[in-house]
Protein backbone atom coordinates (compact mmCIF):
# COMPACT_ATOMS: atom_id res chain seq x y z
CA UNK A 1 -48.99 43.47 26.98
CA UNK A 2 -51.25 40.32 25.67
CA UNK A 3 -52.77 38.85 28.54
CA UNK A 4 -51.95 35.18 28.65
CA UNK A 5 -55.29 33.83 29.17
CA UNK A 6 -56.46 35.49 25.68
CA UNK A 7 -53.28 34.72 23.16
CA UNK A 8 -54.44 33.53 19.95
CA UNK A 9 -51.68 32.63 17.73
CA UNK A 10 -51.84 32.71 13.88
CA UNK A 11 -48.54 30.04 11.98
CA UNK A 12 -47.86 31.88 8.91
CA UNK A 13 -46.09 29.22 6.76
CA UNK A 14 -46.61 25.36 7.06
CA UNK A 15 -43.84 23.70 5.95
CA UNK A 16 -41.30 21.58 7.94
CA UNK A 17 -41.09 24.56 10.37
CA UNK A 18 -44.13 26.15 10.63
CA UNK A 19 -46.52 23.08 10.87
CA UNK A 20 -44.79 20.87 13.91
CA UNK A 21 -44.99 24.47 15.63
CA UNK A 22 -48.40 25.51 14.94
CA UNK A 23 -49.53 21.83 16.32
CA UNK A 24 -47.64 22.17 19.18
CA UNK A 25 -49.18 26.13 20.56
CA UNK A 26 -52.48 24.54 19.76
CA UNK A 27 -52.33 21.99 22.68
CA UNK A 28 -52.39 24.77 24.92
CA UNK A 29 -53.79 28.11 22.57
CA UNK A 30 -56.09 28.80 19.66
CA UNK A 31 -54.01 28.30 17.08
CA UNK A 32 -54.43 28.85 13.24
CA UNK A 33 -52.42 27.96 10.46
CA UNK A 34 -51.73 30.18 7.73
CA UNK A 35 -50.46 29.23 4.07
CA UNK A 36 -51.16 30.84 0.56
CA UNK A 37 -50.79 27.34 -0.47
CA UNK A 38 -54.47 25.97 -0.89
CA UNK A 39 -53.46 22.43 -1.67
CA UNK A 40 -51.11 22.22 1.44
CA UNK A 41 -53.91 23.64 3.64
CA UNK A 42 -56.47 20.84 2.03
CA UNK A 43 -53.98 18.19 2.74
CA UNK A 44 -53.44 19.67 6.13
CA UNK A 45 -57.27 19.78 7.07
CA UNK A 46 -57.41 16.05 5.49
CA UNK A 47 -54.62 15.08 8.62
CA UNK A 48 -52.03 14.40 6.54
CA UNK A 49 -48.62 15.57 6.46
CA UNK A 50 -46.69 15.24 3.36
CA UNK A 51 -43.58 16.56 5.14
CA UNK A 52 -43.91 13.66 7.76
CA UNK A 53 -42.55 16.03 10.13
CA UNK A 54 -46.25 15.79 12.60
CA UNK A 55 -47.62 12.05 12.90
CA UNK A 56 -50.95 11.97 10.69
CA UNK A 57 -52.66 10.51 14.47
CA UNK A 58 -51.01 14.06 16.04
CA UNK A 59 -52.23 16.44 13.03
CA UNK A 60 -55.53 14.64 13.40
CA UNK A 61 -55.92 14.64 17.14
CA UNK A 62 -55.06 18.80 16.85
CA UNK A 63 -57.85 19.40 14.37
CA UNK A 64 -60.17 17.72 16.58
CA UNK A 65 -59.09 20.01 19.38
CA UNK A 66 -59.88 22.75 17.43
CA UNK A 67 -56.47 23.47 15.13
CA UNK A 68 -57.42 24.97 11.72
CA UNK A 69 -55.17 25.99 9.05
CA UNK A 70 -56.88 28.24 5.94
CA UNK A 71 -55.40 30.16 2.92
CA UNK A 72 -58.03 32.93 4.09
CA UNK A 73 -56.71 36.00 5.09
CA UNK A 74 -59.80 37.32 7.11
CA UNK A 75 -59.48 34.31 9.03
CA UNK A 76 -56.63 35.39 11.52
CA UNK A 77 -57.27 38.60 11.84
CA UNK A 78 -58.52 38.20 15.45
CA UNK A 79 -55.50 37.09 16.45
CA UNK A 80 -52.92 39.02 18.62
CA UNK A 81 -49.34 36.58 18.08
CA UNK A 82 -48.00 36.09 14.31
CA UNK A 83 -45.40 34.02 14.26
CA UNK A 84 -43.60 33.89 10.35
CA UNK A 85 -42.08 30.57 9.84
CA UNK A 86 -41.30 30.74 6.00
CA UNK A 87 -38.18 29.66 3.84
CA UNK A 88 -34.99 31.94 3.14
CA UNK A 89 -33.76 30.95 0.63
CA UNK A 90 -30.87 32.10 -1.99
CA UNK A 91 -30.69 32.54 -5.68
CA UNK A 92 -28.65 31.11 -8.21
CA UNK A 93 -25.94 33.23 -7.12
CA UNK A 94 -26.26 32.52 -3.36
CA UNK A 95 -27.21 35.51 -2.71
CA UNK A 96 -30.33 35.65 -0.12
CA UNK A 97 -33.50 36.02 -1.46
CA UNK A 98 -35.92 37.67 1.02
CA UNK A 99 -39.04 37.50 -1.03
CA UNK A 100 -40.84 35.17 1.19
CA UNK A 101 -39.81 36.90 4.65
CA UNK A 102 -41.03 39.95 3.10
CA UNK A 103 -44.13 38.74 1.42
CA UNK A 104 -45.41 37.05 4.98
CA UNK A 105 -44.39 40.30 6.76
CA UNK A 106 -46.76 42.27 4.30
CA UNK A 107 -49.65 39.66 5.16
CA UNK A 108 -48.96 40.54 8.87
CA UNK A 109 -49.47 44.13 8.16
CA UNK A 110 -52.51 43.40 6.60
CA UNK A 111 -53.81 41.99 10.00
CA UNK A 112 -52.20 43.31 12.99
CA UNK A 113 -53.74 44.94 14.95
CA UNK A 114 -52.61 47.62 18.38
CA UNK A 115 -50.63 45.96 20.74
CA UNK A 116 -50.37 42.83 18.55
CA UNK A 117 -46.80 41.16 18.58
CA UNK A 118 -44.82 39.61 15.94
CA UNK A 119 -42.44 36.67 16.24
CA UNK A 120 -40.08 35.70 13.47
CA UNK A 121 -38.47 32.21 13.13
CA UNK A 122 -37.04 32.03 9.73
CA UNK A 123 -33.30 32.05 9.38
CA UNK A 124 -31.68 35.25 8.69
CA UNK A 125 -28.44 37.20 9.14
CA UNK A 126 -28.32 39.87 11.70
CA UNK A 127 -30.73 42.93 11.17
CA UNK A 128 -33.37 41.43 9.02
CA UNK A 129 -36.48 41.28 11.27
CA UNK A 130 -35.37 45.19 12.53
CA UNK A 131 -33.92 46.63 8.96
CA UNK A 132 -36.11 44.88 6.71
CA UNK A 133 -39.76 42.83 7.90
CA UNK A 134 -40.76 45.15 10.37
CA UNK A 135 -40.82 48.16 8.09
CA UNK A 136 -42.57 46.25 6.17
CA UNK A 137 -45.40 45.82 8.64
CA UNK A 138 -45.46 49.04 9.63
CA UNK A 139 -45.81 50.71 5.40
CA UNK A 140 -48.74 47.84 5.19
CA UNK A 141 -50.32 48.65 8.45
CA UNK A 142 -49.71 52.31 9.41
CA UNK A 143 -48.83 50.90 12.67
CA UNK A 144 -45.62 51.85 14.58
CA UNK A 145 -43.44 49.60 15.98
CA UNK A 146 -42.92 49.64 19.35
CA UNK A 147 -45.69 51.91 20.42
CA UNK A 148 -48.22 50.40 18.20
CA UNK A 149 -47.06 46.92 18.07
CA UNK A 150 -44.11 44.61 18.91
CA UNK A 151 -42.09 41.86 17.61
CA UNK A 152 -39.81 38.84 18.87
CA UNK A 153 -37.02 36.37 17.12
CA UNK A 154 -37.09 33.23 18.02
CA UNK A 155 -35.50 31.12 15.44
CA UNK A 156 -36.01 28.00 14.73
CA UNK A 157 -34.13 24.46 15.20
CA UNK A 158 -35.90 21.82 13.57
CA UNK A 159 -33.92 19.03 12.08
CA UNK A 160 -35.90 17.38 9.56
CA UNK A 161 -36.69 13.80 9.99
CA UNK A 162 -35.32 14.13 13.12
CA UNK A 163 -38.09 11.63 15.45
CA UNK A 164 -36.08 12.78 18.75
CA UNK A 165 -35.33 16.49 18.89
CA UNK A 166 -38.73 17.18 18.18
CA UNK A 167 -39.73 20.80 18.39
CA UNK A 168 -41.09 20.76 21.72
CA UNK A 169 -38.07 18.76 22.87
CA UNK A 170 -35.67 21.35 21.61
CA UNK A 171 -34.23 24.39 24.03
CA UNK A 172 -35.48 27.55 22.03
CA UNK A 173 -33.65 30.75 21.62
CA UNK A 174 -35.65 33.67 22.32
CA UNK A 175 -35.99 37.64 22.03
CA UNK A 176 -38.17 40.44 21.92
CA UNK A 177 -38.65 44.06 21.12
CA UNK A 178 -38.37 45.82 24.23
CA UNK A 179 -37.19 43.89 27.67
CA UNK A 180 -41.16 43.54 28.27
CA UNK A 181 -41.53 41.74 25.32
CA UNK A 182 -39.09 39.42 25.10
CA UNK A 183 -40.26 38.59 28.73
CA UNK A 184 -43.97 37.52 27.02
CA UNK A 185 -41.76 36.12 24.00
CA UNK A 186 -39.71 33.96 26.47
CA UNK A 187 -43.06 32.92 28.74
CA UNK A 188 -45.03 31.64 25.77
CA UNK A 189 -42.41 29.71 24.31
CA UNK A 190 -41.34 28.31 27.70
CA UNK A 191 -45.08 27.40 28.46
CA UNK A 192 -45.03 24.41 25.76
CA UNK A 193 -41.14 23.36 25.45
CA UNK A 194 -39.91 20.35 27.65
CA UNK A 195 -36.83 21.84 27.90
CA UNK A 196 -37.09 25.69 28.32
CA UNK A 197 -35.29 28.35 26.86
CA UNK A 198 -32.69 30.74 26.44
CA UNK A 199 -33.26 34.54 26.44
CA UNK A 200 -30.60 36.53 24.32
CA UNK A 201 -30.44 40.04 24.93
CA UNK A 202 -31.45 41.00 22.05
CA UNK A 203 -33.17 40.47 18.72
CA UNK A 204 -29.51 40.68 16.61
CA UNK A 205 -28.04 38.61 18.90
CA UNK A 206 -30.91 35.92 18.49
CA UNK A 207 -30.51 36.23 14.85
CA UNK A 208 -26.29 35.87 14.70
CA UNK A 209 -26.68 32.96 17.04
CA UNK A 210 -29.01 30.75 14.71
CA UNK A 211 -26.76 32.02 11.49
CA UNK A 212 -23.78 30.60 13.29
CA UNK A 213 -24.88 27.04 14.37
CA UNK A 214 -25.01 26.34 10.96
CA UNK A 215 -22.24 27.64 9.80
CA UNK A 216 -20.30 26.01 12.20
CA UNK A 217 -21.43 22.72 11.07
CA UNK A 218 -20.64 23.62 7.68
CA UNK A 219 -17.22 24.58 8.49
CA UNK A 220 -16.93 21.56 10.10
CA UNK A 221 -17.86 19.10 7.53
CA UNK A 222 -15.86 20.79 4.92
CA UNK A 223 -13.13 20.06 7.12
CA UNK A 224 -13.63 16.09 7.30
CA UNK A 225 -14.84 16.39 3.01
CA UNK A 226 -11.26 17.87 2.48
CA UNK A 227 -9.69 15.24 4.89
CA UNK A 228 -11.33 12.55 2.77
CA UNK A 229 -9.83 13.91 -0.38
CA UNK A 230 -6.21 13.98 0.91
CA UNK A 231 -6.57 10.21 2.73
CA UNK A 232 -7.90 9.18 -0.72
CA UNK A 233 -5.45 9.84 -2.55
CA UNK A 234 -2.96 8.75 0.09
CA UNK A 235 -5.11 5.03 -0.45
CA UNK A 236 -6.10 5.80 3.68
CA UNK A 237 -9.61 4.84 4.84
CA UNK A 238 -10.73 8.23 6.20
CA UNK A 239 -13.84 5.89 7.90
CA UNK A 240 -10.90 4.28 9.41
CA UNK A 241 -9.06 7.21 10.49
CA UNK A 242 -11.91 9.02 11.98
CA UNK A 243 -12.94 6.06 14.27
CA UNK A 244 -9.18 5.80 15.31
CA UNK A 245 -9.51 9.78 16.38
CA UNK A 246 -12.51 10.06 17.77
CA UNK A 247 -11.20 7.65 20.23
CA UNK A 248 -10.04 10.72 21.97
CA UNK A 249 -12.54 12.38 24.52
CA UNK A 250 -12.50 15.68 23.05
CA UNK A 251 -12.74 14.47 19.22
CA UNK A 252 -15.56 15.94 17.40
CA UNK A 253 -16.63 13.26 15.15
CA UNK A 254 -18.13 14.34 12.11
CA UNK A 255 -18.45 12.32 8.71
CA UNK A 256 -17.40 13.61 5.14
CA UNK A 257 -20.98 13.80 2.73
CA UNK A 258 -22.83 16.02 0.69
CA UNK A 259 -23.79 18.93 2.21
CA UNK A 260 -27.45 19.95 1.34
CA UNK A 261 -31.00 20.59 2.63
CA UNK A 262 -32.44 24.09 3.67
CA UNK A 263 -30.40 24.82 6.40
CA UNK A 264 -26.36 23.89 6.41
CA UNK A 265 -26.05 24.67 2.40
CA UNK A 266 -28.04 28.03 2.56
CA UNK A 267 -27.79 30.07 5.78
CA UNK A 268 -23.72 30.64 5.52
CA UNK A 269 -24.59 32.75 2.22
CA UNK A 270 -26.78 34.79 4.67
CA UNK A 271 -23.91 36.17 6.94
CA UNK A 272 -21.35 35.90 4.33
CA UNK A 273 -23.23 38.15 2.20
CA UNK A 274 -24.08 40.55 5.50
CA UNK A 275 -20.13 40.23 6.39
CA UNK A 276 -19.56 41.82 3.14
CA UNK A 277 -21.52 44.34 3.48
CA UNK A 278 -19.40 45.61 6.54
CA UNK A 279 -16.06 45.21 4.57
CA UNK A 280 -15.14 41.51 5.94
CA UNK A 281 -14.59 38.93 3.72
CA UNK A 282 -15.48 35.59 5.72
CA UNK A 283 -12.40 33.41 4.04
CA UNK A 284 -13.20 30.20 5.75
CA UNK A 285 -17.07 30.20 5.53
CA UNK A 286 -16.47 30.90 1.73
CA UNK A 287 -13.96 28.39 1.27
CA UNK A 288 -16.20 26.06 3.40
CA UNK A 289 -19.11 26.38 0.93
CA UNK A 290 -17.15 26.11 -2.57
CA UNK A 291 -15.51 23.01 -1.18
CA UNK A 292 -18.93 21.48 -0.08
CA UNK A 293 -20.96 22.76 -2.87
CA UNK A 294 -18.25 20.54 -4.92
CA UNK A 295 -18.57 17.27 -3.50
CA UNK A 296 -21.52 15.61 -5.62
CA UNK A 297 -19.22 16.17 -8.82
CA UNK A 298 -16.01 14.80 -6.83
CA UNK A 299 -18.16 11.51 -5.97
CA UNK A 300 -19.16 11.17 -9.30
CA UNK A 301 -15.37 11.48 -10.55
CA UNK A 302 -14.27 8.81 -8.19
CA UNK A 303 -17.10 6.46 -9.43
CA UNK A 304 -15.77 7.05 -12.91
CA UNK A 305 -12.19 6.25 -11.74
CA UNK A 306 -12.90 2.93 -9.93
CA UNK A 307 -15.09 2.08 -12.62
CA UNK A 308 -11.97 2.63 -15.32
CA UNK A 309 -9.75 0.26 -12.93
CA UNK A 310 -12.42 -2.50 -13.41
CA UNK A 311 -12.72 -1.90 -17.45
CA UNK A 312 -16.34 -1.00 -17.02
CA UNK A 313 -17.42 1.11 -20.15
CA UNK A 314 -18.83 4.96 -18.91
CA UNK A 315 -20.60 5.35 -21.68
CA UNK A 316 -22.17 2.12 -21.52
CA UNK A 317 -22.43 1.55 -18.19
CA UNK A 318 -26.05 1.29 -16.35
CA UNK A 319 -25.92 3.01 -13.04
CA UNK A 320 -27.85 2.88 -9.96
CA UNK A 321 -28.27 5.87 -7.30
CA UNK A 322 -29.70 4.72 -4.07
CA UNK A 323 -31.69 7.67 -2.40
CA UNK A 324 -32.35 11.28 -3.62
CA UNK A 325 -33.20 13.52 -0.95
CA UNK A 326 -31.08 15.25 1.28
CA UNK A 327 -30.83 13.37 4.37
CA UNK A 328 -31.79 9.72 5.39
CA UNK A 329 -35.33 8.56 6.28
CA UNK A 330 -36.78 11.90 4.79
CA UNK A 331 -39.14 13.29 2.23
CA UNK A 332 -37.12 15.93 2.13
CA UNK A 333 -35.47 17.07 -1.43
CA UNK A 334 -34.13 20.78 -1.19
CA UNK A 335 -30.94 21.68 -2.45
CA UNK A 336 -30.19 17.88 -2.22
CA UNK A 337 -26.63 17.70 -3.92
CA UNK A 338 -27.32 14.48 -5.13
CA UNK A 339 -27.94 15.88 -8.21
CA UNK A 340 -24.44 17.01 -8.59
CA UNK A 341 -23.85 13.29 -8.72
CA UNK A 342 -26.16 12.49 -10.95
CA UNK A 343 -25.38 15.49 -13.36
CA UNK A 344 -21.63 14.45 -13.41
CA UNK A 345 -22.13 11.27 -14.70
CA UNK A 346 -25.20 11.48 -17.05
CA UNK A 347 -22.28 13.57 -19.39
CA UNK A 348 -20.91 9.85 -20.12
CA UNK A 349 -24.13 7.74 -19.88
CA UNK A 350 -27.79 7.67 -19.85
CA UNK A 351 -28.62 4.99 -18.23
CA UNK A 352 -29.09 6.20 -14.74
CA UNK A 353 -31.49 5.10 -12.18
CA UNK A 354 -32.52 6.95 -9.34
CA UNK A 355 -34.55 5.20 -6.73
CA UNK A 356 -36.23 6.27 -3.82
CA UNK A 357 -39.11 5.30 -1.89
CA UNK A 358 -39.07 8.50 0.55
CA UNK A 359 -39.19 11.35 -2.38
CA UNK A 360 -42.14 12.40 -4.32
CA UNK A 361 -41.38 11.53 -7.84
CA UNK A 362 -43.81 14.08 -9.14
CA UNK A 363 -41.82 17.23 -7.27
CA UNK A 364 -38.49 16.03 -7.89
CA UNK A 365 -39.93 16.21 -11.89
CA UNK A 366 -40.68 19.43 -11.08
CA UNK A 367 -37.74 20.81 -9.29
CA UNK A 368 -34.79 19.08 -10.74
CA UNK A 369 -35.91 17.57 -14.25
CA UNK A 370 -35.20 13.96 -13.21
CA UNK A 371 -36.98 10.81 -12.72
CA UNK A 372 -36.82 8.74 -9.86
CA UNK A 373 -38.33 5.66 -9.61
CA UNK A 374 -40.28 4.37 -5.95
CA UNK A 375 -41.07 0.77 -7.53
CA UNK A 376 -39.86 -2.27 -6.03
CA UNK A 377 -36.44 -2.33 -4.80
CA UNK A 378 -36.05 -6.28 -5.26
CA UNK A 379 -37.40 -5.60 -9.07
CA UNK A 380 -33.61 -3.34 -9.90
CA UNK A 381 -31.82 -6.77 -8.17
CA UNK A 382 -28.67 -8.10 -11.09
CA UNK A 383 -28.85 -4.73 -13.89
CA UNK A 384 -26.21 -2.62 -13.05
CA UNK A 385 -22.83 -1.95 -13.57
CA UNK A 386 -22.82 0.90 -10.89
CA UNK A 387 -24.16 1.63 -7.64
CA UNK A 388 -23.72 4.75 -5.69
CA UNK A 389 -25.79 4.81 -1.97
CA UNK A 390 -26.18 8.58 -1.57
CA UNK A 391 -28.63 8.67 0.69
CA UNK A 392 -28.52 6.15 4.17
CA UNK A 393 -32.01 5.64 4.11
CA UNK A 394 -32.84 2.46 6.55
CA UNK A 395 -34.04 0.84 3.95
CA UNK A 396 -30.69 0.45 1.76
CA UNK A 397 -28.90 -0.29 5.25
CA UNK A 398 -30.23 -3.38 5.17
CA UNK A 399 -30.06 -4.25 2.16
CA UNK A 400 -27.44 -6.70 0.05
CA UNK A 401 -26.23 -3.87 -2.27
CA UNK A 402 -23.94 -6.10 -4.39
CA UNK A 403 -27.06 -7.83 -5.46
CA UNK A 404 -28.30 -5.24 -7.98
CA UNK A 405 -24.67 -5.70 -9.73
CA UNK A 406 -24.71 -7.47 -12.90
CA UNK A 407 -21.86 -9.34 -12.36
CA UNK A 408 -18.97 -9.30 -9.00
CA UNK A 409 -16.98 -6.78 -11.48
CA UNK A 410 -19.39 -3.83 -10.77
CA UNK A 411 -18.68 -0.99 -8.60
CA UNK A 412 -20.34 -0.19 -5.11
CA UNK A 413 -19.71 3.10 -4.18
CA UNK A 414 -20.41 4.24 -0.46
CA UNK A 415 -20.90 8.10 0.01
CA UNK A 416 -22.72 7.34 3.93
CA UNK A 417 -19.91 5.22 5.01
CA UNK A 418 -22.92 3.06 6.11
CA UNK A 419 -22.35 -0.26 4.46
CA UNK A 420 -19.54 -3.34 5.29
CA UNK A 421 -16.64 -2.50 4.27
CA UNK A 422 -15.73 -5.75 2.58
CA UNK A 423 -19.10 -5.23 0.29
CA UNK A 424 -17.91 -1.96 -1.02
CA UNK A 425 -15.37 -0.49 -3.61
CA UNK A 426 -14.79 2.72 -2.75
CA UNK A 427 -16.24 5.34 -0.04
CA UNK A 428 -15.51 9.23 1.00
């Protein structure tokens, strides 16, 4: 096994997962980032962070300790720890797309070396590191797993924009190969986390128990989204009703919302599509994610029904979306379902404004086809007819809402539950 003086540890992927990681091992071992992405690696080396998931004053401190991230291949070759933090995502029919898992498993094959080991953190339903990645490094290398090399799982937790479960704050799940290997898996995660880890007893079992806090969550806030559908339309609060509930101790208080980013609105798909596979159909997870997946376009359809009771023309109407991406004070715009708002309602009107000071205008272009504007926020004060807050960044907290209305007749949709209650028209 690696001796624990000489561990040098190559990141392969630096995005919201791989980066705050890779920073971290590097306060204690050579650490090098890896990304086929040349531009991110520029901006990297510049010590910045578009993600704003490591402090630019962190980022900048590492390289000066000796952190380097590269698109070059030969460039962690020397090292003897890979750990794959890239994106699993799914395709337009949910189902999971593997490309990148695979892809970064090939580029470890291309540089592992005898008794090398291989950690995965990137979300994926039982079986994948076994069944699928590590074949993969073995056909690239002609290496043979488990005598030649080994691997680990130890998936990942990060909550992005999260400034207090940082990674090295948060209790890691960990696994390995063979029982000596998840022993050296366990050691060097445990020798920079504040708060330690857990060691499953196995590499499935390490994957099934990442799959599953999500899907829990996503269970559960399908749950309250259907609750605030049937207190709607019973003219009940459901803001109201929750607060009165969760007065009980063992309450779980969770808010209705859109349900999007990387994580919640992907990883069911994973182990629903796995379930399947076995001959179980996962009824509730399913259900969970249609009913989700379906609450930009209810928003939007309760916008246009409050704004029929007031006798404000759709089709003329100017609206105003407060925040884009998929969670509060965050850059971050994957499978943001605020788009599903936005897409509902530009069938009656064009006159749609999306601002947001936290998104990148240019990549939300890119992705989603839309504009969204980062001037000013006091410039949009008195134009609109229309606004939804979608997104509880701090800045809209604090902000007079009612005062981009044209006129006191306008509509102020909440979807955050975040504003007072006497300056709003509607909320979920």
């Amino acid at each position: 096994m690696i001796d624990h003086t000489k561990i040098s540890i190559a990141v392969i992927g630096l995005g919201y997962v791989g980066l705050p990681l890779a920073r971290l091992f590097s306060t204690k071992y050579k650490t090098i980032g890896f990304d086929k992405n040349s531009y991110r690696v520029q901006e990297l080396m510049a010590g910045h962070d578009a993600t704003k998931e490591v402090d630019d004053h962190l980022l900048q401190a590492a390289i000066a300790h000796g952190f380097v991230c590269t698109s070059n291949l030969e460039d962690i070759r020397n090292c003897n720890v890979y750990i794959v933090a890239v994106p699993t995502p799914v395709d337009h029919n949910n189902h999971p797309d593997l490309s990148p898992l695979l892809s970064a498993s090939e580029t470890v094959g291309k540089v592992i070396a005898k008794d090398d080991v291989v950690i995965y953190e990137s979300t994926v339903y039982p079986g994948v590191t076994e069944e699928e990645c590590l074949p993969m490094v073995e056909k690239v290398s002609g290496l043979k797993f488990n005598a030649d090399f080994y691997a680990g799982y130890s998936p990942e937790r990060i909550n992005p924009g999260d400034k207090e479960h940082t990674v090295e704050k948060i209790k890691k799940v960990t696994s390995g190969s063979t029982p000596e290997v998840a022993d050296f898996v366990d050691e060097l995660y445990n020798s920079v986390l504040v708060n330690g880890t857990h060691k499953a007893s196995s590499i499935k079992v390490a994957e099934a128990s990442k799959i599953i806090e999500n899907s829990q969550r996503d269970v559960n806030i399908a749950f309250m989204n259907e609750l605030a559908k049937i207190f709607n339309v019973m003219g009940i609060d459901t803001h109201d009703v929750i607060e009165a509930a969760s007065s009980k101790w063992n309450f779980i208080k969770l808010q209705p919302g859109l349900v999007g980013g990387h994580c919640i609105s992907v990883d069911p798909y994973y182990l629903i599509q796995k379930a399947q596979v076995y001959g179980v159909l996962p009824r509730v997870m399913s259900a969970a994610r249609r009913l989700n997946d379906g609450m930009g376009d209810y928003v939007a359809n309760r916008v246009i029904k409050l704004m029929n009771k007031k006798g404000i023309l759709v089709k003329d109407a100017k609206i105003l979306i407060l925040g884009f991406t998929f969670k509060e004070n965050c850059p971050d715009i994957r499978n943001t379902r605020v788009i599903d708002i936005y897409s509902t309602l530009s069938e009656y009107t064009q006159n749609i404004t999306i601002y947001d000071p936290w998104a990148d205008a240019a990549h939300v272009k890119s992705e989603y086809h839309v504009d969204v504007t980062t001037q000013n926020l006091d410039s949009l004060r008195g134009k609109y007819d229309v606004v939804i807050l979608a997104v509880a960044h701090a800045e809209f907290r604090h902000s007079r809402v009612r005062e981009f209305l044209k006129c006191e007749n306008g509509v102020v949709y909440d979807v955050k539950s975040v504003l007072d209650k006497n300056e709003i028209d509607g909320r979920l």
